[in-house]
Protein backbone atom coordinates (compact mmCIF):
# COMPACT_ATOMS: atom_id res chain seq x y z
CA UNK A 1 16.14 -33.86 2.26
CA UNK A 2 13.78 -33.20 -0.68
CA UNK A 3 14.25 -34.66 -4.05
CA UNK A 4 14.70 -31.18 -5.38
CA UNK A 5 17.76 -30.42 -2.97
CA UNK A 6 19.11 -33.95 -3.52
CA UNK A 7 19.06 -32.98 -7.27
CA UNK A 8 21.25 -29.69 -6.50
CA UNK A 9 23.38 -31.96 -4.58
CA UNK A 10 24.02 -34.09 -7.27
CA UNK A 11 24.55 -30.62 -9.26
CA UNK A 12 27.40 -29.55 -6.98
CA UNK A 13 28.93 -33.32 -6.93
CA UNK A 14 31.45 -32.35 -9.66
CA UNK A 15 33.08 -35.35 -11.24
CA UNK A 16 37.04 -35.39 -11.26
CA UNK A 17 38.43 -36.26 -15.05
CA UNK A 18 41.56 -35.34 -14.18
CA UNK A 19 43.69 -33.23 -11.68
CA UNK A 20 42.52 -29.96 -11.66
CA UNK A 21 39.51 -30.93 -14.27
CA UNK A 22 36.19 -31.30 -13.16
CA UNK A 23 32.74 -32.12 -14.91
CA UNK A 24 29.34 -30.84 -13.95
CA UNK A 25 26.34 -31.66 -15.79
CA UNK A 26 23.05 -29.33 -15.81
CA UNK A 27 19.71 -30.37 -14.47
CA UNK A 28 16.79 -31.97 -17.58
CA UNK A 29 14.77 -28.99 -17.75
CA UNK A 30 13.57 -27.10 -20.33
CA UNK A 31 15.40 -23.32 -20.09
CA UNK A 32 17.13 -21.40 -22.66
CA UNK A 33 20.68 -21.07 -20.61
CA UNK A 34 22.29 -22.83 -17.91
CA UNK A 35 20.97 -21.00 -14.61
CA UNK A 36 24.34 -18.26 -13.46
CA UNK A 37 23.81 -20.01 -9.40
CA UNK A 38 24.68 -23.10 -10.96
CA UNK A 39 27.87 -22.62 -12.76
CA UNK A 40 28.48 -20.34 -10.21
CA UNK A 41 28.09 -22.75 -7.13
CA UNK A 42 29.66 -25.64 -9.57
CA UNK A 43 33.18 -23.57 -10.07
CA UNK A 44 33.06 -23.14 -6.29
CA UNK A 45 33.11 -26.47 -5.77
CA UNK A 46 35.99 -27.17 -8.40
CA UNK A 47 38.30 -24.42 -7.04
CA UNK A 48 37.48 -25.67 -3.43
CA UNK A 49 37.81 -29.36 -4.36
CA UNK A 50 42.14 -28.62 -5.05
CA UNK A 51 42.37 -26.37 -1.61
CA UNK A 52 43.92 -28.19 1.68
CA UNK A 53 43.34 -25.50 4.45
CA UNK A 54 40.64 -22.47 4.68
CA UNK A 55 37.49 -21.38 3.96
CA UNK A 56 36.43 -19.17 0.67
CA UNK A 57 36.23 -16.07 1.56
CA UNK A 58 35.91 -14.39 -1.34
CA UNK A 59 34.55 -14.77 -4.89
CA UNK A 60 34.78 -12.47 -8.64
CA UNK A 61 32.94 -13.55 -11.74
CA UNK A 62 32.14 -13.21 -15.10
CA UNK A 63 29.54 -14.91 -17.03
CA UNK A 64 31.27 -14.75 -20.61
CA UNK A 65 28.81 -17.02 -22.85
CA UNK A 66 25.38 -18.71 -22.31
CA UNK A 67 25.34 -22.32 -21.36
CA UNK A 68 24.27 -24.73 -23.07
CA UNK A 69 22.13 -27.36 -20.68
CA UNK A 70 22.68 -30.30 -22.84
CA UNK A 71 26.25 -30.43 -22.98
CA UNK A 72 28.38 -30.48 -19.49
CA UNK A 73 30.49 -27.98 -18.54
CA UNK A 74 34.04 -28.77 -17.48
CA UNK A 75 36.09 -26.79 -15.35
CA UNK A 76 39.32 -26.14 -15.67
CA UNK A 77 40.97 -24.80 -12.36
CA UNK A 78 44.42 -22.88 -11.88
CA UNK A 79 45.89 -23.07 -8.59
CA UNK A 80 47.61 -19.28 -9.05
CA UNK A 81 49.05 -19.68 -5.43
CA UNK A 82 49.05 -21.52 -2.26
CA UNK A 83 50.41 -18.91 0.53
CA UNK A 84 50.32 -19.43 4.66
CA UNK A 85 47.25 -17.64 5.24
CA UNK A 86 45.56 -17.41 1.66
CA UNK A 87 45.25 -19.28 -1.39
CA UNK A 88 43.97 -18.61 -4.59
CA UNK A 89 42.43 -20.49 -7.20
CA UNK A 90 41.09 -19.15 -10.82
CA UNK A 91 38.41 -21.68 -12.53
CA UNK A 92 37.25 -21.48 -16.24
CA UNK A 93 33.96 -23.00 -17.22
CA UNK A 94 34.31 -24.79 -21.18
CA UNK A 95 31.71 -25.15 -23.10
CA UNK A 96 32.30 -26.54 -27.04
CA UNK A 97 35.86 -25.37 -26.78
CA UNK A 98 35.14 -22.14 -25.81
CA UNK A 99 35.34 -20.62 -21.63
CA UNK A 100 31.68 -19.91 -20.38
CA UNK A 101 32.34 -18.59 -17.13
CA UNK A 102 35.89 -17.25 -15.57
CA UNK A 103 35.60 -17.59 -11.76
CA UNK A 104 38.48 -15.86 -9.24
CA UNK A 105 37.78 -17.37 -5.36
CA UNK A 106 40.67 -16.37 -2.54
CA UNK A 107 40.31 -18.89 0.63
CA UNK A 108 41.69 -17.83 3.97
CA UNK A 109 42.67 -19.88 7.13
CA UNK A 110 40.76 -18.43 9.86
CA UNK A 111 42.41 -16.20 12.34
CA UNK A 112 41.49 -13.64 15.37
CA UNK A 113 41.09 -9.67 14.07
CA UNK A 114 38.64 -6.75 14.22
CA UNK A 115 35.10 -7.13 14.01
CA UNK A 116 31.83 -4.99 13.34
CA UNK A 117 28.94 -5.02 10.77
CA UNK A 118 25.66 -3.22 9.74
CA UNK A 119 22.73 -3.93 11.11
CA UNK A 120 19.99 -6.18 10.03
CA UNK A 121 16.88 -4.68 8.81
CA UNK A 122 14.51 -4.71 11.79
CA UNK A 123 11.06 -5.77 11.75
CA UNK A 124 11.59 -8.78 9.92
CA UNK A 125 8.53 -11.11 9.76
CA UNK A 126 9.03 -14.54 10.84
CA UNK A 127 9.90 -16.63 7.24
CA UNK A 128 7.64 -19.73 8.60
CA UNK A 129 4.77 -17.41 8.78
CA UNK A 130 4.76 -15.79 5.70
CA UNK A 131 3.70 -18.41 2.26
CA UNK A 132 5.90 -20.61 0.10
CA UNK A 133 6.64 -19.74 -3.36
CA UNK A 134 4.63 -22.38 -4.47
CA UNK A 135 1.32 -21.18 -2.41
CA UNK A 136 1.98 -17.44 -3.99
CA UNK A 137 1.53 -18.43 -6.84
CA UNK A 138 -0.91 -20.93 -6.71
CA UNK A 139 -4.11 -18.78 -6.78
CA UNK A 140 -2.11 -17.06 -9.88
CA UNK A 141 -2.27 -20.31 -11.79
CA UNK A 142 -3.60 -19.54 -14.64
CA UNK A 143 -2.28 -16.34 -15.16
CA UNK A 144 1.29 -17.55 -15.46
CA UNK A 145 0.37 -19.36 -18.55
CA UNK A 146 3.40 -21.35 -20.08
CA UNK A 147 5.87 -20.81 -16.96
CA UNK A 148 2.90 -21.88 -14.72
CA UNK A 149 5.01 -25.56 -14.09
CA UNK A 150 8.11 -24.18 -13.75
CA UNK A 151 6.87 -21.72 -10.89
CA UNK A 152 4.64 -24.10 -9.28
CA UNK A 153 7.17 -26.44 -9.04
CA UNK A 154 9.52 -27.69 -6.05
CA UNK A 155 12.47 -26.65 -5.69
CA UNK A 156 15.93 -27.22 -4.10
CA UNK A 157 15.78 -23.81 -2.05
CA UNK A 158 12.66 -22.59 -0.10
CA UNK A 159 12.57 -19.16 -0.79
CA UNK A 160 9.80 -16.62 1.26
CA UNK A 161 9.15 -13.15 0.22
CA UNK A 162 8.72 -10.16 2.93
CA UNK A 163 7.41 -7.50 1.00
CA UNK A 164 3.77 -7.87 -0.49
CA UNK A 165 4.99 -8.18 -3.80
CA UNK A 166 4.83 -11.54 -6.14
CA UNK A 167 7.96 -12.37 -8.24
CA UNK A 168 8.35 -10.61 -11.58
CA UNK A 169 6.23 -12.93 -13.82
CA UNK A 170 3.31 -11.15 -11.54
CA UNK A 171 4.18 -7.54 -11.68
CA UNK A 172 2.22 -4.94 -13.87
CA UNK A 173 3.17 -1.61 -13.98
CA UNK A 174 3.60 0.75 -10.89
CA UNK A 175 7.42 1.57 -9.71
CA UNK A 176 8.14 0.70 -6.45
CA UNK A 177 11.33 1.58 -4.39
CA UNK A 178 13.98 -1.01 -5.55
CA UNK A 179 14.37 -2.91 -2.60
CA UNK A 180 13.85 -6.82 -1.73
CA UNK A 181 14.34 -8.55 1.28
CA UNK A 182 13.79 -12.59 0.88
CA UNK A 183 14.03 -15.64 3.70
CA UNK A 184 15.80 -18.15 2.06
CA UNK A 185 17.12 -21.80 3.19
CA UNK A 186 17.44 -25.00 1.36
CA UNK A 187 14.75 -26.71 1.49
CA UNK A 188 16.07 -30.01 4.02
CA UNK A 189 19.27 -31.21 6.17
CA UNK A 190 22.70 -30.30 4.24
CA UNK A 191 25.95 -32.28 5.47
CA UNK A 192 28.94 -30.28 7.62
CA UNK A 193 30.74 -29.29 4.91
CA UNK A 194 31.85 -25.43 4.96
CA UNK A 195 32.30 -24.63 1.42
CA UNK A 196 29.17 -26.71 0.50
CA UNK A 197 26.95 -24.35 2.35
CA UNK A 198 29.08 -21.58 0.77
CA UNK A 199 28.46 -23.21 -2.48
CA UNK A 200 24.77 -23.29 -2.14
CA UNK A 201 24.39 -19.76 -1.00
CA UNK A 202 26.22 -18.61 -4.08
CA UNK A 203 23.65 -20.84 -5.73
CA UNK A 204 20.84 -18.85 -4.25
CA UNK A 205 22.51 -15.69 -4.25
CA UNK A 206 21.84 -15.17 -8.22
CA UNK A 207 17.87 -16.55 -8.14
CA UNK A 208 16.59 -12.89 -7.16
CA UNK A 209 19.13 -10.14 -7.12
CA UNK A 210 18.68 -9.21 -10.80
CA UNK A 211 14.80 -8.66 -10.45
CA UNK A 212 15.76 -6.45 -8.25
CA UNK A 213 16.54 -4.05 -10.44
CA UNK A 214 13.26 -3.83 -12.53
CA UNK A 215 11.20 -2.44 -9.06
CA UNK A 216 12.14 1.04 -9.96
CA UNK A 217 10.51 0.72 -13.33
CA UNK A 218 7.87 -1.35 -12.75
CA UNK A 219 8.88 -3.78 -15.21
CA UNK A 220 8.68 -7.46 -14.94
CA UNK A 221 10.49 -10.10 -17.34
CA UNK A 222 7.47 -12.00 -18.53
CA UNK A 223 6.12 -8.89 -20.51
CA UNK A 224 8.57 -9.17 -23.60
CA UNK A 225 9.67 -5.44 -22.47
CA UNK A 226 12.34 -6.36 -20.79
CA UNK A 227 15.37 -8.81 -20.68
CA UNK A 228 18.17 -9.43 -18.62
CA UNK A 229 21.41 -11.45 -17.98
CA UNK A 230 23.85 -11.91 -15.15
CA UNK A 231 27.64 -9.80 -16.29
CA UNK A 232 29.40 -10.66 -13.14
CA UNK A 233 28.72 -11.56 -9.98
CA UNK A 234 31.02 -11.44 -6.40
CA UNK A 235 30.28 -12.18 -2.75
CA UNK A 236 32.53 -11.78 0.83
CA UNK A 237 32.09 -14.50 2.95
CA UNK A 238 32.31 -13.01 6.27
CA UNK A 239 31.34 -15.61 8.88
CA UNK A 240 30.64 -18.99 9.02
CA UNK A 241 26.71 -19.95 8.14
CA UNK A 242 24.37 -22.62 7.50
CA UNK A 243 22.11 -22.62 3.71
CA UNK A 244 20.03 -25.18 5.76
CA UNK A 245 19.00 -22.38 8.26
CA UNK A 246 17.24 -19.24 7.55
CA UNK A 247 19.16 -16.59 5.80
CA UNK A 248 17.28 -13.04 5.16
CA UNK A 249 18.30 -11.79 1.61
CA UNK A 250 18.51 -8.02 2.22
CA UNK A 251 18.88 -6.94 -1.75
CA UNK A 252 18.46 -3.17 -3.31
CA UNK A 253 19.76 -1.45 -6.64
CA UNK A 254 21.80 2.02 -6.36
CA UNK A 255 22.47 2.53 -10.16
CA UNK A 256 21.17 1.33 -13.66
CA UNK A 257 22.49 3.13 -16.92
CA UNK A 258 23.92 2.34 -20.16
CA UNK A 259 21.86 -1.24 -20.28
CA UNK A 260 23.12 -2.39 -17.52
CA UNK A 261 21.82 -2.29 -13.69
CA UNK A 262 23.88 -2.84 -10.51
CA UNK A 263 22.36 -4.51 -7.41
CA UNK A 264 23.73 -5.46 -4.11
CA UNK A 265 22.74 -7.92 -1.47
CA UNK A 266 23.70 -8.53 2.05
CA UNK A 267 23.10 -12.04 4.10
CA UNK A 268 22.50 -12.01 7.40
CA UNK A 269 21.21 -14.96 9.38
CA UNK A 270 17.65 -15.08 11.59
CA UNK A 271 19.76 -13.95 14.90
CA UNK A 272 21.00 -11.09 12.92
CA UNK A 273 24.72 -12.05 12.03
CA UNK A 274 25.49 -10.27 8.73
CA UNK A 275 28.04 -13.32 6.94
CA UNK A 276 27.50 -12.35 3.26
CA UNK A 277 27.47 -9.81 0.97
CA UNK A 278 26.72 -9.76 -2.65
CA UNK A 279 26.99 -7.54 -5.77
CA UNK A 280 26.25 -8.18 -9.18
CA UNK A 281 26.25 -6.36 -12.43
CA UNK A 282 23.58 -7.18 -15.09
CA UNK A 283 22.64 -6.35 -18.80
CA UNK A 284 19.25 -5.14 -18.99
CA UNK A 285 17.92 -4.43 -22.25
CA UNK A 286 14.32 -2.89 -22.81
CA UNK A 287 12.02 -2.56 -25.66
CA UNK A 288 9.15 -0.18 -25.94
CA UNK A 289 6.20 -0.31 -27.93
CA UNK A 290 6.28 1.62 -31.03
């Protein structure tokens, strides 16, 4: 396991304060907010931390307030019902006396019924073959200027773009069709535990889906033009998975209006199993010269 993964390990290791109260702490880095995966992944891990039988299958939230990375967050969970079959938790996310984050999950005990799903994209290049986020940047070093360290450096979940494109920092100008398709894994071994994988694919789930949305325009989020913000975020867990094996990211954007831009994602894993899917609404504000 790298030391970046142990860190998000640590992340996800939620401290009990009391029943149904849970601490999580952010990681020492320099950022403006508290990253969405994390208090995303984090309220997972609170709601599935009070559930005695099945596996999350399905997850609504809202990011209500930015977080503050130097105080913890606690998380405050409400065990709304325990049925045969499904049981549902709600989880708030506190921050200075006021809720952060407001997280529905619904966990099912697994049973026999119906099955189909979409296809995977084909053509797929092998993820081992194609170049680290680290290397893609690399030769782009100096060009990245002040959030040169922050790309360059590792990090808990190897991530490996398809399409000849460099992440947003790198983009000038030219719309392209608003579609992204990533490899992504974490980046070493993870233990056998269900909703842990869950929780750090939910994690992962939030670190491209909003760029997404700023192909169309060819915008990018270094310029100053544009800014943006997870709104709310939900995913259907499907099947079962591994984060510790390759997972292709198949993401695209139907709609953007009104300051805020929609984009979808679906998860499927290298033998083609589609076990995820993933929507989120975000604000995107823009500012043009003059």
């Amino acid at each position: 396991m790298t030391a970046a993964l142990d860190e998000l390990l640590r992340l996800l290791d939620l401290e009990e304060i009391e029943e149904n109260i849970f601490r999580g702490r952010s990681p020492d880095e320099d950022r403006q907010r508290v990253f969405g995966g994390q208090v995303a992944g984090q309220a997972l891990i609170a709601a599935g931390r009070t559930v005695q039988h099945g596996r999350v299958h399905s997850l609504h939230a809202y990011f209500l307030r930015p977080g503050d990375t130097q105080v913890p967050i606690v998380y405050e969970v409400d065990r709304i019902r325990d049925g045969h079959s499904f049981i549902t938790r709600r989880v708030v996310g506190v921050q200075h006396g006021k809720a952060i984050f407001n997280l529905a999950a619904s966990f099912h005990a697994d049973e026999p019924g119906i099955e189909h799903q979409l296809p995977m994209p084909e053509g797929m290049p092998d993820p081992e073959a194609l170049p680290t986020v680290i290397e893609m940047m690399q030769p782009h070093r100096e060009r990245l200027g002040d959030v040169g360290d922050w790309w360059l450096r590792p990090r808990a979940i190897d991530a490996r773009y398809v399409q000849p494109q460099v992440p947003a920092p790198l983009r000038e100008g030219g719309a392209v069709p608003g579609v992204q398709r990533v490899w992504i894994r974490a980046d070493g071994a993870l233990p056998d535990d269900p909703l842990l994988h869950a929780c750090v694919v939910a994690y992962a789930s939030d670190m491209t889906l909003l760029d997404t949305t700023l192909l169309p325009h060819g915008l990018s989020w270094s310029s100053g033009v544009a800014m943006g913000a997870s709104l709310d975020h939900a995913m259907w867990f499907h099947a079962p998975f591994r984060a510790d094996e390759w997972l292709l990211y198949d993401q695209d954007t139907p709609a953007a209006s009104g300051a805020r831009a929609f984009a979808r994602g679906s998860i499927f894993t290298a033998d083609g199993r589609l076990v995820v899917s993933v929507a989120q609404e975000g604000l995107v504000r823009t500012r043009r010269a003059g």
